[in-house]
PDB file of N, CA and C in Angstrom:
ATOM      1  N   UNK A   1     -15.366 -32.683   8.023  1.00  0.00           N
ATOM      2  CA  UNK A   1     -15.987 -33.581   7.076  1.00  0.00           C
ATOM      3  C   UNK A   1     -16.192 -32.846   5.754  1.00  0.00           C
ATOM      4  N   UNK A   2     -15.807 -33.611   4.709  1.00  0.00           N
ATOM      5  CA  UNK A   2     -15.866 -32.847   3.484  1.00  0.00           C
ATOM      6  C   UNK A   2     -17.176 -33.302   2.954  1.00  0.00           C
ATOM      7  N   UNK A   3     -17.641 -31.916   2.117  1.00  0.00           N
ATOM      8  CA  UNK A   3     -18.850 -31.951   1.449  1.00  0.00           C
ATOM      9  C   UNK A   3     -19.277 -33.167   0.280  1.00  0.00           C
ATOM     10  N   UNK A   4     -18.071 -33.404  -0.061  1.00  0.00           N
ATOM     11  CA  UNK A   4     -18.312 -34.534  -1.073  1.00  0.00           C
ATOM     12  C   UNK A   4     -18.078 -35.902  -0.896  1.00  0.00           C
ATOM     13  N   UNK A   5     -19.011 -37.015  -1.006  1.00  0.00           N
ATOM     14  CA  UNK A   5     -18.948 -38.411  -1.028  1.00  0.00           C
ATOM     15  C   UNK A   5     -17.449 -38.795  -0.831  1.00  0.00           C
ATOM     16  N   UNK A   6     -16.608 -38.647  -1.684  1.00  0.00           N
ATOM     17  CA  UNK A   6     -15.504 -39.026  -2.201  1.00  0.00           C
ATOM     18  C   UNK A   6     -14.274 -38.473  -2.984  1.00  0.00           C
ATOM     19  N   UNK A   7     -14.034 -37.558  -1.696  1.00  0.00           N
ATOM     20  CA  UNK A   7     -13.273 -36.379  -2.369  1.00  0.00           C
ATOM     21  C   UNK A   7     -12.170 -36.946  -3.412  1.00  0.00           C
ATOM     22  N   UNK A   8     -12.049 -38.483  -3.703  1.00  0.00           N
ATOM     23  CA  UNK A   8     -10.814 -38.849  -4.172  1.00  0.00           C
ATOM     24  C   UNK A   8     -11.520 -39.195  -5.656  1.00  0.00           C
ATOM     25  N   UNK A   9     -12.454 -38.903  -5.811  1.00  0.00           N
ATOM     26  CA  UNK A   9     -12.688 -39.615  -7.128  1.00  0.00           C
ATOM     27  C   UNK A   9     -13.011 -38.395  -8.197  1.00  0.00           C
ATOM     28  N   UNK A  10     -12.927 -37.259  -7.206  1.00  0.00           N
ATOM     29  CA  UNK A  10     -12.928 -35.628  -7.978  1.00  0.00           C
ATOM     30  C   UNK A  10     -11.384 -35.746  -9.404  1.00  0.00           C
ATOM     31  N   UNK A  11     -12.133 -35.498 -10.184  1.00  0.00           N
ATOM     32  CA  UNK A  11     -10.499 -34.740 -11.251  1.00  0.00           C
ATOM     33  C   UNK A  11      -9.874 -34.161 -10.728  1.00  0.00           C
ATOM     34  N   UNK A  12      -8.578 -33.831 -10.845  1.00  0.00           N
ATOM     35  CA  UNK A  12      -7.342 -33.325 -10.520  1.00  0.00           C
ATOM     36  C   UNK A  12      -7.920 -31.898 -10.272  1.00  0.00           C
ATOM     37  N   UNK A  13      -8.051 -31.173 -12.266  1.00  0.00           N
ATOM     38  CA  UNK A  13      -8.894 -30.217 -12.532  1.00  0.00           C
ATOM     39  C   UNK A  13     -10.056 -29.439 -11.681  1.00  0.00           C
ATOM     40  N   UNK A  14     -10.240 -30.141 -11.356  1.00  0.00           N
ATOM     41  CA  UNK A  14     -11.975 -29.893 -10.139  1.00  0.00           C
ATOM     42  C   UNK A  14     -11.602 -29.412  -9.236  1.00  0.00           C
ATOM     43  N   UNK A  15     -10.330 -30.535  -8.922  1.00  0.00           N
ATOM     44  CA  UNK A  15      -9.997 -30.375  -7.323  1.00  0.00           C
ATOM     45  C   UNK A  15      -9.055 -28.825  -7.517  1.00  0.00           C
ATOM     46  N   UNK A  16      -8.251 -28.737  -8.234  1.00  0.00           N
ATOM     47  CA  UNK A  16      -7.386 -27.116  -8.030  1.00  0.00           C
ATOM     48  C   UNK A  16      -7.995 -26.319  -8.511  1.00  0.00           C
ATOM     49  N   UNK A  17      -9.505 -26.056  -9.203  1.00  0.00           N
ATOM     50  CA  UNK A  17     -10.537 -24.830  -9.362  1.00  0.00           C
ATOM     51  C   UNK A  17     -10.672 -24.775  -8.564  1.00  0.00           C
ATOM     52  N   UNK A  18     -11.361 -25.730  -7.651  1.00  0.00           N
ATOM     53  CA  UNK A  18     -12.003 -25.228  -5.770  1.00  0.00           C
ATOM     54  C   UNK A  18     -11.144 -24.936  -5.096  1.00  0.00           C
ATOM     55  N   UNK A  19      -9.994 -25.630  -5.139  1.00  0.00           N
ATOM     56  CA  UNK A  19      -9.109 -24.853  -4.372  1.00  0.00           C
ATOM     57  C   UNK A  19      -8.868 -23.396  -4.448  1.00  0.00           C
ATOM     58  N   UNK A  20      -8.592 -23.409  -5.863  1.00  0.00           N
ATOM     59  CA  UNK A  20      -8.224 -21.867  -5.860  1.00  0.00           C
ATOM     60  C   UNK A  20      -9.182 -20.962  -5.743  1.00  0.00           C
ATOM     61  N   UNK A  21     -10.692 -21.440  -6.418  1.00  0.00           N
ATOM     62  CA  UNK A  21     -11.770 -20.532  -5.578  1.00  0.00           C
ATOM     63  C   UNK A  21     -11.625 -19.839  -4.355  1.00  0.00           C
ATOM     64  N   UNK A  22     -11.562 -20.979  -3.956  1.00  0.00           N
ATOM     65  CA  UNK A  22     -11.366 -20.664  -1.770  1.00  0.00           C
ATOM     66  C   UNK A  22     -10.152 -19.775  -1.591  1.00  0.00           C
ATOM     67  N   UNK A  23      -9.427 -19.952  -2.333  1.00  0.00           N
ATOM     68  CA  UNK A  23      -8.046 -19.199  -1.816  1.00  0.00           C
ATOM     69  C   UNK A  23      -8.345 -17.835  -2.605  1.00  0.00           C
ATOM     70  N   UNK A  24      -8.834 -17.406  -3.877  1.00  0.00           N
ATOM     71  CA  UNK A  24      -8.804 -15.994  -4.236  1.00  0.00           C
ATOM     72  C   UNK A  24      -9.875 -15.650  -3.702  1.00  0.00           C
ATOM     73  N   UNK A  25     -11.360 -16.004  -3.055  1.00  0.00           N
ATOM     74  CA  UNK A  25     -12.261 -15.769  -2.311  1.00  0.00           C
ATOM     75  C   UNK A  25     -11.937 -15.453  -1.231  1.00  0.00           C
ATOM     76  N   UNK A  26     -11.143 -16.025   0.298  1.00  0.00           N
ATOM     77  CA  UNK A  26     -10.303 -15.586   1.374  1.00  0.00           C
ATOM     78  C   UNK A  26      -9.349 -14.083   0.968  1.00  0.00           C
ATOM     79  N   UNK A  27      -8.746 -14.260  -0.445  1.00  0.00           N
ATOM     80  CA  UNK A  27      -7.791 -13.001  -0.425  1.00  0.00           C
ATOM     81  C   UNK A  27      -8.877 -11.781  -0.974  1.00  0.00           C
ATOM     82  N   UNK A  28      -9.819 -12.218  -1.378  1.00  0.00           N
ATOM     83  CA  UNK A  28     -10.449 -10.601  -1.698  1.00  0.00           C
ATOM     84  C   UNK A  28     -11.890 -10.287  -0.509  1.00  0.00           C
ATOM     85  N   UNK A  29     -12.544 -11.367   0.419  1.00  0.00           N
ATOM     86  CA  UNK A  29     -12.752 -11.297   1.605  1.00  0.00           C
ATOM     87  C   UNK A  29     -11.624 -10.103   2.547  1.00  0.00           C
ATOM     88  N   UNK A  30     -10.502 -10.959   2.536  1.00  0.00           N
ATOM     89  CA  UNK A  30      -9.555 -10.350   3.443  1.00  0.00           C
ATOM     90  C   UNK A  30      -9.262  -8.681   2.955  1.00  0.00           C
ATOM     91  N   UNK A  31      -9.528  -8.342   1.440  1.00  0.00           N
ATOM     92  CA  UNK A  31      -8.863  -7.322   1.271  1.00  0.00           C
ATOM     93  C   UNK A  31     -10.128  -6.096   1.163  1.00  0.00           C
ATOM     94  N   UNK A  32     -11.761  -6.391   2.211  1.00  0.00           N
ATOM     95  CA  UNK A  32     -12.475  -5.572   1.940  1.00  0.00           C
ATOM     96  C   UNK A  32     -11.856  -4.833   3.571  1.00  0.00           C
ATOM     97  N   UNK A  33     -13.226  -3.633   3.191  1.00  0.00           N
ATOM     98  CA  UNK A  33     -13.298  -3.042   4.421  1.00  0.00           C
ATOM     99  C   UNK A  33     -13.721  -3.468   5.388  1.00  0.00           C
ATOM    100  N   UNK A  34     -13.129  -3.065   6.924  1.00  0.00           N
ATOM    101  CA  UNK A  34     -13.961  -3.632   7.903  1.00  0.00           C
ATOM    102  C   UNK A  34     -15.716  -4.126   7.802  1.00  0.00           C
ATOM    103  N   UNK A  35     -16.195  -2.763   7.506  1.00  0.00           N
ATOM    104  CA  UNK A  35     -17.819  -2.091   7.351  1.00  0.00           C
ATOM    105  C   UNK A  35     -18.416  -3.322   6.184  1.00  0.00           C
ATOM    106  N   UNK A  36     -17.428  -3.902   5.044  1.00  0.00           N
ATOM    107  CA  UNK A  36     -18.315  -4.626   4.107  1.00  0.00           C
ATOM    108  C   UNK A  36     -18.875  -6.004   4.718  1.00  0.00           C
ATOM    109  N   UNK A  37     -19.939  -6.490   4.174  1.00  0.00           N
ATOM    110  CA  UNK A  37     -20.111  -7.744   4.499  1.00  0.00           C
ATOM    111  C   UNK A  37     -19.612  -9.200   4.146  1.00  0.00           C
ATOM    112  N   UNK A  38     -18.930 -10.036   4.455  1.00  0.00           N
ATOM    113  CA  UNK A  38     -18.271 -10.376   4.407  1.00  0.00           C
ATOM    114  C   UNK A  38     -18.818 -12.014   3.260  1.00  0.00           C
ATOM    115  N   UNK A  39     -19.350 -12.324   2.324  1.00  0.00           N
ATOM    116  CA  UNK A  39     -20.603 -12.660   1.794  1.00  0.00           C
ATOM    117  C   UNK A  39     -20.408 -14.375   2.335  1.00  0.00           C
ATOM    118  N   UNK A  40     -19.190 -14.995   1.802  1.00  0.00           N
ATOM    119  CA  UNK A  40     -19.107 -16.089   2.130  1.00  0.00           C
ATOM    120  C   UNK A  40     -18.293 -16.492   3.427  1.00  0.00           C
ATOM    121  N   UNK A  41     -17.781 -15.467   4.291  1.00  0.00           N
ATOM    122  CA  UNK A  41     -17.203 -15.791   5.806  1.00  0.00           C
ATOM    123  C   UNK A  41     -16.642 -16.945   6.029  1.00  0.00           C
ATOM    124  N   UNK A  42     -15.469 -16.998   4.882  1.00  0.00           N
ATOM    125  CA  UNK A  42     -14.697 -17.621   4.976  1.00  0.00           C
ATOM    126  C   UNK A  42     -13.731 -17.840   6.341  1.00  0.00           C
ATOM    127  N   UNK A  43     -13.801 -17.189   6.993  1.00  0.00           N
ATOM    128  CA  UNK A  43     -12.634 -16.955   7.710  1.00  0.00           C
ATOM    129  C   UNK A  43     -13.895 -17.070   9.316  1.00  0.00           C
ATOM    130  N   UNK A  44     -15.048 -17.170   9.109  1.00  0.00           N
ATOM    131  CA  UNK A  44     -16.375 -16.865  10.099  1.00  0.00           C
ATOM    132  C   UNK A  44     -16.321 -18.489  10.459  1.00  0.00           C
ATOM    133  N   UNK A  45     -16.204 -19.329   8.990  1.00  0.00           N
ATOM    134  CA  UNK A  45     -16.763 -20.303   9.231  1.00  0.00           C
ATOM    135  C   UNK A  45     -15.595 -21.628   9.162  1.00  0.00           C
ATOM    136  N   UNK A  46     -15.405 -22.719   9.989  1.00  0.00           N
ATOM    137  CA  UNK A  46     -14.631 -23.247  10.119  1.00  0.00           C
ATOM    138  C   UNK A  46     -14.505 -24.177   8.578  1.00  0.00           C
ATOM    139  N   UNK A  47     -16.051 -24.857   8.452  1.00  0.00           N
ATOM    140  CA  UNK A  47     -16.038 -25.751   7.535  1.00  0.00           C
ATOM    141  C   UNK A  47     -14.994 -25.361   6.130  1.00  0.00           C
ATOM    142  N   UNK A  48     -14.999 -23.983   6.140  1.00  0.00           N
ATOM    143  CA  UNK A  48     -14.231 -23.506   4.523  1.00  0.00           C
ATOM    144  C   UNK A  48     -12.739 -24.433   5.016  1.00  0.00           C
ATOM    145  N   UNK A  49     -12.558 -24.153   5.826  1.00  0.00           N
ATOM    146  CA  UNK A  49     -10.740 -24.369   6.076  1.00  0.00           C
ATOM    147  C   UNK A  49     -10.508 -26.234   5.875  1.00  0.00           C
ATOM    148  N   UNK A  50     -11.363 -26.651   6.754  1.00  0.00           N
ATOM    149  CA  UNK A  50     -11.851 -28.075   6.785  1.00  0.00           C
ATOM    150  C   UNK A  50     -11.557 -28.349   5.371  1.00  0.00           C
ATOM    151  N   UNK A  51     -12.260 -27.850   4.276  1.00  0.00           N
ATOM    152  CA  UNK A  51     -12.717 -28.190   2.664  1.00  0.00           C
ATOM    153  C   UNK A  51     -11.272 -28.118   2.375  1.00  0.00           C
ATOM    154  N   UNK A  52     -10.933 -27.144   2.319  1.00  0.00           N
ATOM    155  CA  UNK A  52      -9.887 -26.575   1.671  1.00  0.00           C
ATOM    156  C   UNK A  52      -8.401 -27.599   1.660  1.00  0.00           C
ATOM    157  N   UNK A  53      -8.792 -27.683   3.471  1.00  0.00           N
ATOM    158  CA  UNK A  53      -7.262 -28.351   3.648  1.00  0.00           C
ATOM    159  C   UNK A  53      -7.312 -29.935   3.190  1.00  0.00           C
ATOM    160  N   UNK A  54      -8.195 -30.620   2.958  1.00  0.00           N
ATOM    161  CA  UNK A  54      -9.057 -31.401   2.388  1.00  0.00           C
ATOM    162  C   UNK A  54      -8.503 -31.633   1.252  1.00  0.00           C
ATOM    163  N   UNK A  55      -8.668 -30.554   0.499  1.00  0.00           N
ATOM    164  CA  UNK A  55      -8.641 -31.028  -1.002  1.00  0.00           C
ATOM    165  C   UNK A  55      -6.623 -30.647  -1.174  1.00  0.00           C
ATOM    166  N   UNK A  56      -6.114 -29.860  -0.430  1.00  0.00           N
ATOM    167  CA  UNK A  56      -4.870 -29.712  -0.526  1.00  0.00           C
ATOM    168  C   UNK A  56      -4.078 -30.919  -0.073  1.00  0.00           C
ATOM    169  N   UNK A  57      -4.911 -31.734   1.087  1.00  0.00           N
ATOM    170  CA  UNK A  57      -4.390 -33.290   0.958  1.00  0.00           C
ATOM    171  C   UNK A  57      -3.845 -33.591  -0.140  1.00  0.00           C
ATOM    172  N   UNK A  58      -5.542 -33.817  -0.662  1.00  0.00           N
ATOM    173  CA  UNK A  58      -5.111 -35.013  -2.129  1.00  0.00           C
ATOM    174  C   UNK A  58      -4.625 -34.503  -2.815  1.00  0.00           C
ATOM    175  N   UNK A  59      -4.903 -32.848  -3.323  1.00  0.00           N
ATOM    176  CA  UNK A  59      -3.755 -32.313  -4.140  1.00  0.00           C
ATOM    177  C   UNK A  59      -2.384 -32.855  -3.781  1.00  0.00           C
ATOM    178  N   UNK A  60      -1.978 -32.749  -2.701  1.00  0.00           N
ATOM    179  CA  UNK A  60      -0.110 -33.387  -2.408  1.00  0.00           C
ATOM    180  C   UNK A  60      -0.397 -35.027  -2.537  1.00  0.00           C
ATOM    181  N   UNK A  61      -1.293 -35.553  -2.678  1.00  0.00           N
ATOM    182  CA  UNK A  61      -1.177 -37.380  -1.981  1.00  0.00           C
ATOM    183  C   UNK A  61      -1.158 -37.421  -4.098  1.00  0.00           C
ATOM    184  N   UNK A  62      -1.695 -36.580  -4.982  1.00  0.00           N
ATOM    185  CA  UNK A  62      -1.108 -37.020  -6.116  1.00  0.00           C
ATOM    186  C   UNK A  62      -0.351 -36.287  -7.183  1.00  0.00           C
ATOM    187  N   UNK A  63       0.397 -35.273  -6.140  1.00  0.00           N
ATOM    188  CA  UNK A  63       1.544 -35.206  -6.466  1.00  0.00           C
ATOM    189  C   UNK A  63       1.615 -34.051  -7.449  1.00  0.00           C
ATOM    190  N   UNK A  64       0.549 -32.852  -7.143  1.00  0.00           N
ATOM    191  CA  UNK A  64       0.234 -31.881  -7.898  1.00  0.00           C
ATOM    192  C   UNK A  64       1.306 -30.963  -6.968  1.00  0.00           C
ATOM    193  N   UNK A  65       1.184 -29.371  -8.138  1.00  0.00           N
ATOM    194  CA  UNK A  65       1.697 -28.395  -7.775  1.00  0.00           C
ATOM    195  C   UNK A  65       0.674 -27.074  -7.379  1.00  0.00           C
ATOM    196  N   UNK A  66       0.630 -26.909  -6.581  1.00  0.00           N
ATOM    197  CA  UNK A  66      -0.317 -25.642  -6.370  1.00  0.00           C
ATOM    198  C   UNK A  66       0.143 -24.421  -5.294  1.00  0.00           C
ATOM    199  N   UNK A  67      -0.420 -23.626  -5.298  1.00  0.00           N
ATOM    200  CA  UNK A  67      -0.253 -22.151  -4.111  1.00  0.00           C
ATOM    201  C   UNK A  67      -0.996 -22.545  -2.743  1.00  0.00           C
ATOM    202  N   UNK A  68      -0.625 -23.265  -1.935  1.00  0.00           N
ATOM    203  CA  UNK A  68      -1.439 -23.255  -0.349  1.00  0.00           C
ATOM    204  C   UNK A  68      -2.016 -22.364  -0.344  1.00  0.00           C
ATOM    205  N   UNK A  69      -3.148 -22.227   0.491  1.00  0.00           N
ATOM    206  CA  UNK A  69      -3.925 -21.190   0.734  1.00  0.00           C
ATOM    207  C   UNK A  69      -3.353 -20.836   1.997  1.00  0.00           C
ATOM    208  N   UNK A  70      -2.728 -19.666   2.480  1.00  0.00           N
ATOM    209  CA  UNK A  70      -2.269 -19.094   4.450  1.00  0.00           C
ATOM    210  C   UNK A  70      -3.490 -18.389   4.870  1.00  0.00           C
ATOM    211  N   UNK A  71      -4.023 -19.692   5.596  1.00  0.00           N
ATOM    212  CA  UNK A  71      -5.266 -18.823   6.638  1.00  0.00           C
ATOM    213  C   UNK A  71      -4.126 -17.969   7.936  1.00  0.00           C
TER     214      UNK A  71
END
């Protein structure tokens, strides 16, 4: 379930900042040390992936270009 009312009525704009949030957040998560803490546990917590794949829907349903995020 996505966090927002109506993920379809988000701007285009909106929608590929969060995306890409999540996706350079997962790659610099992924690129700490074991020992660091991991702040937003992306990868801990299911809901991120949920969001994500979410908004990469509607990103493709209107026909945008973007970088998938590879969990």
């Amino acid at each position: 379930m996505t966090i927002f009312v109506d993920i379809k009525k988000m701007s285009t704009r909106g929608l590929k900042a969060m995306q890409l949030a999540i996706r350079d957040l997962l790659i610099k998560e992924d690129n700490q040390s074991a020992s660091e803490a991991k702040v937003y546990g992306l990868r801990e917590f299911s809901d991120w992936k949920t969001q994500a794949d979410e908004m990469e829907a509607e990103l493709d349903a209107r026909g945008e270009v973007f970088t998938k995020i590879s969990w």
